[in-house]
N, C-alpha and C. Protein backbone atom coordinates (compact mmCIF):
# COMPACT_ATOMS: atom_id res chain seq x y z
N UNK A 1 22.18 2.49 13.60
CA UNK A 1 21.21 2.89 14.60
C UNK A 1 21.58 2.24 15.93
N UNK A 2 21.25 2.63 17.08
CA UNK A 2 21.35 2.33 17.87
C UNK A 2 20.67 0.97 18.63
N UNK A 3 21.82 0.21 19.33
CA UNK A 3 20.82 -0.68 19.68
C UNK A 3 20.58 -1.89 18.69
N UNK A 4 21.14 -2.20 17.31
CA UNK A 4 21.35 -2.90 15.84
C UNK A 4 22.11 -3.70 16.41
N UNK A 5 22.30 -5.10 16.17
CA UNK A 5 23.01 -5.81 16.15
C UNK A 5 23.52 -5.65 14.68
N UNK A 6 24.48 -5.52 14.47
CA UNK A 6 25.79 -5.53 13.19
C UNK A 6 26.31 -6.50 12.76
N UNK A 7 25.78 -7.38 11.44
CA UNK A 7 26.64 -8.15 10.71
C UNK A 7 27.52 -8.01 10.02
N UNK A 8 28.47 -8.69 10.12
CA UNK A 8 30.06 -8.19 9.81
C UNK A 8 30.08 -7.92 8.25
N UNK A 9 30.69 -7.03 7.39
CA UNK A 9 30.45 -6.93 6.40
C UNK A 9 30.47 -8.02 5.18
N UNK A 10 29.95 -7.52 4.20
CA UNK A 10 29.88 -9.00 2.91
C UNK A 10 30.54 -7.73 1.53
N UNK A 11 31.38 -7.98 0.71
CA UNK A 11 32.35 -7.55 0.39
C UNK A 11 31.39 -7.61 -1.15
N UNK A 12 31.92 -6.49 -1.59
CA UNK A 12 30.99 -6.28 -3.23
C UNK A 12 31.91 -5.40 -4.16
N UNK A 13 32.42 -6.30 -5.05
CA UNK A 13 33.68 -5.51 -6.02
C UNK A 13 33.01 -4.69 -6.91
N UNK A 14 33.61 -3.69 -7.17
CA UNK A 14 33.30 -2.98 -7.94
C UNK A 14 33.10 -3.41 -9.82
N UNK A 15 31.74 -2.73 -10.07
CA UNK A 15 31.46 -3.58 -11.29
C UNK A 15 30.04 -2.33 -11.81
N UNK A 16 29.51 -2.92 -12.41
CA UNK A 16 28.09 -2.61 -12.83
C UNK A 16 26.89 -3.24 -12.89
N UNK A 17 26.37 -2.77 -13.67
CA UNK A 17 24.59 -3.41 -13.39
C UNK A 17 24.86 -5.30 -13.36
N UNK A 18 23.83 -5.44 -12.68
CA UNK A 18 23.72 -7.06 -12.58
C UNK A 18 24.44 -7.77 -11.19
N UNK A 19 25.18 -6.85 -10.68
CA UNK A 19 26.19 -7.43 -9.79
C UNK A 19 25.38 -8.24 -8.87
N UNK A 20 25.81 -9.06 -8.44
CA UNK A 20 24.59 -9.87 -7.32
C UNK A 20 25.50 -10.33 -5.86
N UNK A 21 25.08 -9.44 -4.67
CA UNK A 21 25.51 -9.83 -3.82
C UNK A 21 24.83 -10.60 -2.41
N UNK A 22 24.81 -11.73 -1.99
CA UNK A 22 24.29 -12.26 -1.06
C UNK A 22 24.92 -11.94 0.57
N UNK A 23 23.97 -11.19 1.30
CA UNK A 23 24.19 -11.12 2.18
C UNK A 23 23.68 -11.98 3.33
N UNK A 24 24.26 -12.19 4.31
CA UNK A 24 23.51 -13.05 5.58
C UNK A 24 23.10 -14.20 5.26
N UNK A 25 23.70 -14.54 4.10
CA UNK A 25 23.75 -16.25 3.41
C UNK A 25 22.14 -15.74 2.42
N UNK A 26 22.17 -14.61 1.78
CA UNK A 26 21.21 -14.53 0.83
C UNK A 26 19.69 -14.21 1.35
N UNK A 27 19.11 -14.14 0.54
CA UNK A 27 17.73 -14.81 0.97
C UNK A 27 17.07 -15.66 0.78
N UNK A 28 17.56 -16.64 0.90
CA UNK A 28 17.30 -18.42 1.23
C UNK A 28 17.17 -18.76 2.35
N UNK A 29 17.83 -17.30 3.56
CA UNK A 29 17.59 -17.72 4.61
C UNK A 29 16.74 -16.44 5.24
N UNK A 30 16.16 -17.06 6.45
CA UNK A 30 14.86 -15.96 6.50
C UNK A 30 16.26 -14.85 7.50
N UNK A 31 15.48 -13.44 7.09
CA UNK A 31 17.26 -12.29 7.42
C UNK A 31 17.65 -11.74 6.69
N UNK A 32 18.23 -12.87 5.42
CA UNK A 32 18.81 -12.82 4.64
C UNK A 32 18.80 -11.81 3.88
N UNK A 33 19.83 -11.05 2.64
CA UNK A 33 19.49 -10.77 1.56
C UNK A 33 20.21 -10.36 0.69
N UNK A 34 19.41 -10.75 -0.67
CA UNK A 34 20.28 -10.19 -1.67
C UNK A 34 20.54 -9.54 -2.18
N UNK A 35 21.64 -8.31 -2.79
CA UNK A 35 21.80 -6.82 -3.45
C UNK A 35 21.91 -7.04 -4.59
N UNK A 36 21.19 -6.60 -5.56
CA UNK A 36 21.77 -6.21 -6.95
C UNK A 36 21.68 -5.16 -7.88
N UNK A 37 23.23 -4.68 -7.87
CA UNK A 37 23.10 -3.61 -8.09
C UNK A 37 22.14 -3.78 -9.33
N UNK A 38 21.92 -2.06 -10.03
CA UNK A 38 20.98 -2.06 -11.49
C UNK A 38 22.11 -0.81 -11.58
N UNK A 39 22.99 -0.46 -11.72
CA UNK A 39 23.97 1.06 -12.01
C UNK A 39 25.16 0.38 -11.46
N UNK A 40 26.15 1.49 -11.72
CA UNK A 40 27.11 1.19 -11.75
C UNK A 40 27.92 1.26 -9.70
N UNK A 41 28.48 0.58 -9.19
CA UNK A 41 28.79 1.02 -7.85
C UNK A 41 30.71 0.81 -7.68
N UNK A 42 30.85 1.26 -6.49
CA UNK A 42 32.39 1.19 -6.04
C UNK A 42 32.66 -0.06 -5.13
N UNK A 43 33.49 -0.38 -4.88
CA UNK A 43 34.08 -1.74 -4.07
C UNK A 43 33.28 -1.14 -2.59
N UNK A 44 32.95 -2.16 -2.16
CA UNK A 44 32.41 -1.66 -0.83
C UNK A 44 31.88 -3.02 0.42
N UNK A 45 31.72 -2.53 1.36
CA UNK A 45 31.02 -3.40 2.51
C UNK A 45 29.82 -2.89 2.98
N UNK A 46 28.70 -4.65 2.50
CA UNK A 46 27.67 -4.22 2.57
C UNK A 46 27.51 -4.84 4.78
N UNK A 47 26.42 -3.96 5.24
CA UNK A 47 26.37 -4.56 6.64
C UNK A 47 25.26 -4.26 7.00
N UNK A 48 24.80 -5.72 7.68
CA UNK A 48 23.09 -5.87 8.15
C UNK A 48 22.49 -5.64 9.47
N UNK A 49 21.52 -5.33 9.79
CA UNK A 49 21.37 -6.32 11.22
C UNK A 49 20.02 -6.48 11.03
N UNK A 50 19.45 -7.70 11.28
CA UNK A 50 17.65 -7.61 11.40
C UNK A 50 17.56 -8.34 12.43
N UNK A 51 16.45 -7.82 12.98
CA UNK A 51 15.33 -8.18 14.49
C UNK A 51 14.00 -8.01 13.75
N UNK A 52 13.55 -9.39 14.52
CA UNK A 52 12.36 -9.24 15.13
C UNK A 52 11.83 -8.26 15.84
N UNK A 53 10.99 -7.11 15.59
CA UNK A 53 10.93 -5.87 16.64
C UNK A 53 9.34 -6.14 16.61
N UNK A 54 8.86 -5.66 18.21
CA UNK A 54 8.06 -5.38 19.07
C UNK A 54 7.42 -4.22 18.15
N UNK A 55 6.48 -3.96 17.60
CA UNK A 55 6.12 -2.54 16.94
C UNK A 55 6.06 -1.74 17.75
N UNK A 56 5.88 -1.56 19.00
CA UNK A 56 5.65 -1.01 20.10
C UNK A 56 7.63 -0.13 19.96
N UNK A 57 8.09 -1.01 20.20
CA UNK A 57 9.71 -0.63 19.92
C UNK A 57 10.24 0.36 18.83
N UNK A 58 9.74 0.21 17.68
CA UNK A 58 10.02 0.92 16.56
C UNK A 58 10.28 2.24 16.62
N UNK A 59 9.25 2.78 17.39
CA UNK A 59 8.73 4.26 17.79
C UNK A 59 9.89 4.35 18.66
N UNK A 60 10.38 3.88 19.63
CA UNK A 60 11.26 4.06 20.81
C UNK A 60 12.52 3.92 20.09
N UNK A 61 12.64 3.30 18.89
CA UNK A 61 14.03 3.58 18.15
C UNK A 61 14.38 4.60 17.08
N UNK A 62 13.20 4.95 17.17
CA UNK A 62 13.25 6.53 16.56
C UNK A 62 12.72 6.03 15.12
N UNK A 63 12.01 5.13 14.58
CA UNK A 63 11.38 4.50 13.57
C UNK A 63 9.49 4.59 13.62
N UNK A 64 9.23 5.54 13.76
CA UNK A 64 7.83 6.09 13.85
C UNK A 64 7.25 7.01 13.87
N UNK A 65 5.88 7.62 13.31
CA UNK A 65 4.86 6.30 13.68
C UNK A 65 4.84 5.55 12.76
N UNK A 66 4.21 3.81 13.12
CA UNK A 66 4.15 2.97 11.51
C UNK A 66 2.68 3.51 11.00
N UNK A 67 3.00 3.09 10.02
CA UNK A 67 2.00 3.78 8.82
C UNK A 67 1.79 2.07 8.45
N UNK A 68 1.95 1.48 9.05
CA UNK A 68 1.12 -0.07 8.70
C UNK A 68 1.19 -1.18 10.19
N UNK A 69 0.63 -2.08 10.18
CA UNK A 69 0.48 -3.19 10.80
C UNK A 69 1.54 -4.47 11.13
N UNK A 70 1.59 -4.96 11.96
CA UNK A 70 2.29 -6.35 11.71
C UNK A 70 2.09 -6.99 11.41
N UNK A 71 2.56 -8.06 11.03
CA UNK A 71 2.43 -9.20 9.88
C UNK A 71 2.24 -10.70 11.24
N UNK A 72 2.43 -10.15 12.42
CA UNK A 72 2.15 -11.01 13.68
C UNK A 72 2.50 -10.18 14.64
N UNK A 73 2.95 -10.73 16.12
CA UNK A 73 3.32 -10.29 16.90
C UNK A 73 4.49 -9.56 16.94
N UNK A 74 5.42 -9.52 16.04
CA UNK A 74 6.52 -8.34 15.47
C UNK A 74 6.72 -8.20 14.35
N UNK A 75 7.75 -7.15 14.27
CA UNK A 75 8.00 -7.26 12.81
C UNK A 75 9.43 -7.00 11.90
N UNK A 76 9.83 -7.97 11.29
CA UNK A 76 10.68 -8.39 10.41
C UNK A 76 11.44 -6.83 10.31
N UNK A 77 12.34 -6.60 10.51
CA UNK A 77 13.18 -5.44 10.33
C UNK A 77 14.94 -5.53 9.81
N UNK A 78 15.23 -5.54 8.73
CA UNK A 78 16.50 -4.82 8.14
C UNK A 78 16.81 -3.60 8.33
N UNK A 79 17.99 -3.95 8.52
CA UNK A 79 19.17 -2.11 8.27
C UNK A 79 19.93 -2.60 7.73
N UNK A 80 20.02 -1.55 6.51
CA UNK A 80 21.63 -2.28 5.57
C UNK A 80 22.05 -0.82 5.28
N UNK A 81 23.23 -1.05 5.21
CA UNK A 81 24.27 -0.23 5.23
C UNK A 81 24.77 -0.44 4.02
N UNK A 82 25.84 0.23 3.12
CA UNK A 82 27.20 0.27 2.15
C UNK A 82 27.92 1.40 2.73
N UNK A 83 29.01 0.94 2.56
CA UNK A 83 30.23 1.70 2.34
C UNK A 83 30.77 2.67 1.03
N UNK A 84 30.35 1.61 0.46
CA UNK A 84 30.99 2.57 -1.31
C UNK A 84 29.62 2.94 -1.27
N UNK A 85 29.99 3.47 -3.02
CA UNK A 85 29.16 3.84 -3.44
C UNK A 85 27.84 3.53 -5.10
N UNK A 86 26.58 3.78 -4.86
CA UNK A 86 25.88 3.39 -6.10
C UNK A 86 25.48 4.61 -6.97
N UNK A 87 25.27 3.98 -8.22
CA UNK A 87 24.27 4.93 -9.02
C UNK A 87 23.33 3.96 -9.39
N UNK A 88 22.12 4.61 -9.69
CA UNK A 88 21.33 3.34 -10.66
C UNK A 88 20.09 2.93 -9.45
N UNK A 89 20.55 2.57 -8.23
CA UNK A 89 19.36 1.72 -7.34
C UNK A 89 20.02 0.37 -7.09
N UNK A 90 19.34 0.04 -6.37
CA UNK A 90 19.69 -1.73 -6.21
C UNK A 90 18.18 -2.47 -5.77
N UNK A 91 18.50 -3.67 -6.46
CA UNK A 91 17.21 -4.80 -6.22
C UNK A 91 17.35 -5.38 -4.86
N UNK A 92 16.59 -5.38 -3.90
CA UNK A 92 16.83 -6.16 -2.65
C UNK A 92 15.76 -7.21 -3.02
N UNK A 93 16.17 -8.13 -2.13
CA UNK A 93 15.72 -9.44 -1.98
C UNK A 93 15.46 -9.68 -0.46
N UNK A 94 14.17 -9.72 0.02
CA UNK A 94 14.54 -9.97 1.56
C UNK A 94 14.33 -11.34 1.52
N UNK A 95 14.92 -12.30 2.43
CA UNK A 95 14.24 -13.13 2.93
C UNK A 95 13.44 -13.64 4.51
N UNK A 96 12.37 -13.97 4.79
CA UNK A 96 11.43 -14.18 5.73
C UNK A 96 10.98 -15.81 5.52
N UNK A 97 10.44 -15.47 7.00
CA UNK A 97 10.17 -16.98 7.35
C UNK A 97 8.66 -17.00 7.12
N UNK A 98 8.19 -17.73 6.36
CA UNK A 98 6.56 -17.61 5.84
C UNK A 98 6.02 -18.13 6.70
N UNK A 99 6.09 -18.86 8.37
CA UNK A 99 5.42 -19.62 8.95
C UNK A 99 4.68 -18.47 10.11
N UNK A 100 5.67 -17.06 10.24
CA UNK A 100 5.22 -15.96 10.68
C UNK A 100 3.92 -15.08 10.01
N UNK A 101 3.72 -15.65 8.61
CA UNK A 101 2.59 -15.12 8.29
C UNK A 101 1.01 -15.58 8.15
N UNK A 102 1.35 -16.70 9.08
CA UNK A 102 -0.12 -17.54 8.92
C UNK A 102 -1.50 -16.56 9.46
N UNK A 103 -2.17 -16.72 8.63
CA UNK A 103 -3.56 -15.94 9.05
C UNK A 103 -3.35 -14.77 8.46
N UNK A 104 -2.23 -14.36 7.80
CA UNK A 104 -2.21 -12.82 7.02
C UNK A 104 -2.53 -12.74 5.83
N UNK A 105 -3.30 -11.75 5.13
CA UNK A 105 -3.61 -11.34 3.83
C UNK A 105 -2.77 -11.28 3.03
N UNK A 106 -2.32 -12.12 2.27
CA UNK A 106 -1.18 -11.78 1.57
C UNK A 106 -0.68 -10.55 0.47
N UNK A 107 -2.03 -10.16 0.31
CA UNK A 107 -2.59 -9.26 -0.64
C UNK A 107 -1.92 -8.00 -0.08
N UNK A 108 -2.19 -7.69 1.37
CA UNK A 108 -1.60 -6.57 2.16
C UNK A 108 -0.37 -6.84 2.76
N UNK A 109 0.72 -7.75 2.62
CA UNK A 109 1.78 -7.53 2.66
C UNK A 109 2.89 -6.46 1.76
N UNK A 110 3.59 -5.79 2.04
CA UNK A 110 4.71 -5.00 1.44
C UNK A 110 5.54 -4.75 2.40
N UNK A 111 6.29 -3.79 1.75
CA UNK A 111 8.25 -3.66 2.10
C UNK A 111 7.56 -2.17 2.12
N UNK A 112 7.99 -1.59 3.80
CA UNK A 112 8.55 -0.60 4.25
C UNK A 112 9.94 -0.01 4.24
N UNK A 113 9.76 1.51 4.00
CA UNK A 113 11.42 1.46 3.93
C UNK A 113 11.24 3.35 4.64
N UNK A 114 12.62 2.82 5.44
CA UNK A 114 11.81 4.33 6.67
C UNK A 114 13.13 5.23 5.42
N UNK A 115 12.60 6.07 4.97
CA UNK A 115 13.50 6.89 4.28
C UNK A 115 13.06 8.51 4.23
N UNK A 116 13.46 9.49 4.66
CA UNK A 116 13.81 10.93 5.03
C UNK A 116 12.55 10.82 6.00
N UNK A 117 12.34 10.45 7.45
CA UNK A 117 11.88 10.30 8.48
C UNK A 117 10.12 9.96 8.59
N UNK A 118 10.15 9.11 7.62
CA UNK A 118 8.85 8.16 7.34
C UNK A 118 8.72 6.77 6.88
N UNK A 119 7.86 6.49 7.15
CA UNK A 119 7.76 5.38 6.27
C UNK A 119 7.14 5.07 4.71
N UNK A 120 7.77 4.61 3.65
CA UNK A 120 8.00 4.91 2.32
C UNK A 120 6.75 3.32 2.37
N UNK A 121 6.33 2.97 1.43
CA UNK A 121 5.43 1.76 1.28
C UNK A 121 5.99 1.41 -0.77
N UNK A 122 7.18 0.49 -0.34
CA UNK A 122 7.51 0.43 -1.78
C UNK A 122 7.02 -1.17 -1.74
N UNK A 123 5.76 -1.77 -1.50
CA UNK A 123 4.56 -3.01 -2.29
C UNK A 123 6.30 -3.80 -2.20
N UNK A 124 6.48 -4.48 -3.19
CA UNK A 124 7.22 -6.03 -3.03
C UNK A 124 6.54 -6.60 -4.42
N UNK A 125 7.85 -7.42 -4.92
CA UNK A 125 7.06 -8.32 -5.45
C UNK A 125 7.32 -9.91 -4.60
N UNK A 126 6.34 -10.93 -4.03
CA UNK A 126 6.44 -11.97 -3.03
C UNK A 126 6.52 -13.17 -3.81
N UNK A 127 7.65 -13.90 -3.28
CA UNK A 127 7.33 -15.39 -3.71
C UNK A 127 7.15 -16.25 -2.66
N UNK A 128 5.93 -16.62 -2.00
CA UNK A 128 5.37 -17.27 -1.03
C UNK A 128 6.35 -18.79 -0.64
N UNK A 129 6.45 -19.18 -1.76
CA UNK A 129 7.08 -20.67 -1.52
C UNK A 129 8.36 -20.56 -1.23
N UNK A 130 9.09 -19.46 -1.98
CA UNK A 130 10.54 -19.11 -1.55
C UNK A 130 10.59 -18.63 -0.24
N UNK A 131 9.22 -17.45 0.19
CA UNK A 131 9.46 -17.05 1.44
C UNK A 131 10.98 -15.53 1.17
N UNK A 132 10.25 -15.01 0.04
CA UNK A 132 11.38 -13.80 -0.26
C UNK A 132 10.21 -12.63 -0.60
N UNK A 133 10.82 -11.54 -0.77
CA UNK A 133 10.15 -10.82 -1.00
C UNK A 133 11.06 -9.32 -2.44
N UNK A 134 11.17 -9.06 -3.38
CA UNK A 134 11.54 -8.22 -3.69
C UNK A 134 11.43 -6.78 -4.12
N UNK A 135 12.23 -6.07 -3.55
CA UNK A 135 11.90 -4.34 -3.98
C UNK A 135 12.90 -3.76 -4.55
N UNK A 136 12.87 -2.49 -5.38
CA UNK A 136 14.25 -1.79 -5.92
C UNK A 136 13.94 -0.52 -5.07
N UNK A 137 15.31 -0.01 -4.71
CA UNK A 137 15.42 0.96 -4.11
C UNK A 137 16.63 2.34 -4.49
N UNK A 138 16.56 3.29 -4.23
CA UNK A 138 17.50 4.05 -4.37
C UNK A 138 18.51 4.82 -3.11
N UNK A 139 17.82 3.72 -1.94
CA UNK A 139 18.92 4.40 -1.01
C UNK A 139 18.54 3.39 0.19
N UNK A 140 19.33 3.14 1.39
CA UNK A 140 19.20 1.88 2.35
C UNK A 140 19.40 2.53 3.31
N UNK A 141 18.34 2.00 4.16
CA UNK A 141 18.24 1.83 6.32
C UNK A 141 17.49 1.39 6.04
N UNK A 142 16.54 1.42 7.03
CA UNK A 142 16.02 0.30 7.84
C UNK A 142 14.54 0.05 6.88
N UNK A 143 14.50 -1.46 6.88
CA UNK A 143 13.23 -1.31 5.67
C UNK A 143 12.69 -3.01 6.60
N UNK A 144 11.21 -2.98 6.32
CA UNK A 144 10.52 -3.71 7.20
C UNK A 144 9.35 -4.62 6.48
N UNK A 145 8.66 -5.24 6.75
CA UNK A 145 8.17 -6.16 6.56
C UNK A 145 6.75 -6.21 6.85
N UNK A 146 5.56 -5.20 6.22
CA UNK A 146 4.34 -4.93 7.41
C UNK A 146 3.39 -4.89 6.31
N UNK A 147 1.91 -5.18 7.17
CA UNK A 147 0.57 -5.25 6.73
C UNK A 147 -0.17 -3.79 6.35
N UNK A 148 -0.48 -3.68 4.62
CA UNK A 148 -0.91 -2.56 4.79
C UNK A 148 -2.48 -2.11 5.52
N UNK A 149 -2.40 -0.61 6.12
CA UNK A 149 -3.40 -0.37 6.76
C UNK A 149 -5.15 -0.44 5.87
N UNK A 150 -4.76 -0.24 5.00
CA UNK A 150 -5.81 -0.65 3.58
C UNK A 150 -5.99 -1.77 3.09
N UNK A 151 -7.02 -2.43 2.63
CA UNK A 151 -7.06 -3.86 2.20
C UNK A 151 -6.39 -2.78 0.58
N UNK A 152 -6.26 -3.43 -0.12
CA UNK A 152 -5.99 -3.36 -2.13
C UNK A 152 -6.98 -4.48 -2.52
N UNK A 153 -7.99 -3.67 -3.09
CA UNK A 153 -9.27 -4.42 -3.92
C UNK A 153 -8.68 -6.00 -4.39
N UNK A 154 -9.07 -6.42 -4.74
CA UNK A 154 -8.37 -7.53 -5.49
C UNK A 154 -8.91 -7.71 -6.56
N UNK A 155 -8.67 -8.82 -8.06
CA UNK A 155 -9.39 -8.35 -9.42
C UNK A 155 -10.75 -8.51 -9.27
N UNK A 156 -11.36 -9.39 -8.60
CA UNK A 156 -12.90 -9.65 -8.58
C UNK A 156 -13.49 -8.04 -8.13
N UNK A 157 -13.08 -8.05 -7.24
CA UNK A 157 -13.79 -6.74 -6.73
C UNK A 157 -13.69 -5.31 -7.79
N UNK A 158 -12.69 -5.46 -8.00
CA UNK A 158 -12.55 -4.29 -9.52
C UNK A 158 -13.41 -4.28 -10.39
N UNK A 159 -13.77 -5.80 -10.82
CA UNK A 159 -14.56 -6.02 -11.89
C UNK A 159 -15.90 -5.81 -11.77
N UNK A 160 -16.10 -6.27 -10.15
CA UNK A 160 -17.55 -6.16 -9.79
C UNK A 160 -17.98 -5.01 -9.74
N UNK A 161 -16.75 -3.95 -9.09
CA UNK A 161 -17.02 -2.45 -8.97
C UNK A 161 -17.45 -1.45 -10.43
N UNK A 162 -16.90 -2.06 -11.43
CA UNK A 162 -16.71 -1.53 -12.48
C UNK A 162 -18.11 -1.93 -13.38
N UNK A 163 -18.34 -3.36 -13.06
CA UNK A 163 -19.90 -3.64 -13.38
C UNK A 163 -20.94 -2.97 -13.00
N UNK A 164 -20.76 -2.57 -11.54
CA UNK A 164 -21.98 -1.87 -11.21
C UNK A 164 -21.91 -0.19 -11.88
N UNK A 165 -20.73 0.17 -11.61
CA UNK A 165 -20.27 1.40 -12.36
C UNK A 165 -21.40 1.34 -14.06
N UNK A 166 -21.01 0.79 -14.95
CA UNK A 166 -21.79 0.93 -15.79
C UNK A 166 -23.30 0.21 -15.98
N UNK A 167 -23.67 -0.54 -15.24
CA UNK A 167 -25.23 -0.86 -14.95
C UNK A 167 -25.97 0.72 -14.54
N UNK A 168 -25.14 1.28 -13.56
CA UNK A 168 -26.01 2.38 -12.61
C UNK A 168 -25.71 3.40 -14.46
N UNK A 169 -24.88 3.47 -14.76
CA UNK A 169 -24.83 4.45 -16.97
C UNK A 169 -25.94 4.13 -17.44
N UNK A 170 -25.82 2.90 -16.90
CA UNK A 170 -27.43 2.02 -18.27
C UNK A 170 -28.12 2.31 -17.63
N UNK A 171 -29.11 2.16 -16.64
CA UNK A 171 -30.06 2.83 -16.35
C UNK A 171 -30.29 4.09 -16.40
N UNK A 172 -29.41 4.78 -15.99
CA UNK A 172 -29.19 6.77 -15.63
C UNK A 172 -29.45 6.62 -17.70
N UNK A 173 -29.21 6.30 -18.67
CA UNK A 173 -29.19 6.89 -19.70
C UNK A 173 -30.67 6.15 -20.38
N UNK A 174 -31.01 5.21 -20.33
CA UNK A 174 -32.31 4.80 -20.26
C UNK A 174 -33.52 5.49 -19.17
N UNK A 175 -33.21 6.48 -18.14
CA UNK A 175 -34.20 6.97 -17.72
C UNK A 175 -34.30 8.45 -18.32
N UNK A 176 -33.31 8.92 -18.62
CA UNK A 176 -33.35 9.95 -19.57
C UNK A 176 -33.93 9.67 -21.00
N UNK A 177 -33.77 8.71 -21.21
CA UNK A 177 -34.46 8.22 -22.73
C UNK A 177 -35.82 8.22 -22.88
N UNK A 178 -36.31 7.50 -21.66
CA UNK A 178 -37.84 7.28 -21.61
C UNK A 178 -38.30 8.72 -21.06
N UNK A 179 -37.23 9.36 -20.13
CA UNK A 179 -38.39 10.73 -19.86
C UNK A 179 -38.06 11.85 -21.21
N UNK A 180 -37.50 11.44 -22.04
CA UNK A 180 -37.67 12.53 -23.06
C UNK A 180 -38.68 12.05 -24.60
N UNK A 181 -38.91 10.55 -24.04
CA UNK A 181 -40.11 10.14 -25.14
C UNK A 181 -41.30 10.67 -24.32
N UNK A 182 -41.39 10.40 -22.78
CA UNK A 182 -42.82 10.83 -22.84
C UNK A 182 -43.29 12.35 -22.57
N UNK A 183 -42.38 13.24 -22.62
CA UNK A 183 -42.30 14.41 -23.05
C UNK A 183 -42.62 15.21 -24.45
């Protein structure tokens, strides 16, 4: 894309499932990340670039509209590239700097991934202390780092929802009960 700063490629031999490649020194470092394949792929060069982007910017790089929020004042953006080729998907690993997410819901964090001219919302699984985030994917550009526009209930609220759900049964079937005794 235009306008990407380009990290020089990180080299991935050809092999099969499991392969594990660290790019941009992994994701240990916030940028970072790691590929692994899950299928079989060809010898290839993997190549990055991530910014910090302005959300405001996104749109002007031809990456919009977002279909979520920032996680602060910008937002965390990968482009990865290969050369060869995969079957199967690959596990990414991003890594981020967790000090950018203070005051955020962690609950509504996930991994954007702009794929056939939208934005895709493939959730993450997060490890806060590592400061990584992981998703599997079946194809790579530019994938991002953002707050979803929806809170996601969390278990209390399910439970509570689901309590009242059958309280409002118990009554609705107890008022039918009593109006067909005093009938």
């Amino acid at each position: 894309m235009a306008g990407w700063r380009r990290i020089s490629g990180y080299q991935a031999p050809a092999g099969g499932s499991g392969e594990l490649v660290p790019i941009a020194g992994g994701s240990s470092q916030p940028g970072g990340v790691d590929a692994e394949f899950l299928g079989d792929h060809t010898q290839g060069l993997f190549y990055l670039s991530f910014e910090q982007e302005d959300p405001a910017q996104l749109a002007a790089m031809g990456l919009g509209p977002l279909t979520f929020g920032a996680p602060g004042s910008t937002v965390p953006l990968w482009n990865i590239e290969y050369d060869g080729s995969f079957s199967g998907g690959l596990r990414l690993t991003f890594g981020y700097d967790p000090s950018l997410l203070a005051g955020v819901d962690i609950n509504r964090l996930h991994i954007y991934h702009w794929h056939n001219g939208a934005w895709e919302d493939l959730g993450g699984n997060f490890d806060l202390a590592g400061g990584t985030v992981t998703v599997d994917t079946d194809s790579l550009s530019p994938f991002a780092l953002g707050v979803s526009a929806v809170p996601e209930p969390d278990g209390w609220a399910l439970m509570v929802g689901g309590l009242g759900v059958l309280v409002w049964r118990s009554k609705r079937r107890l008022a039918k009960t009593t109006s067909a005794l005093l009938t």
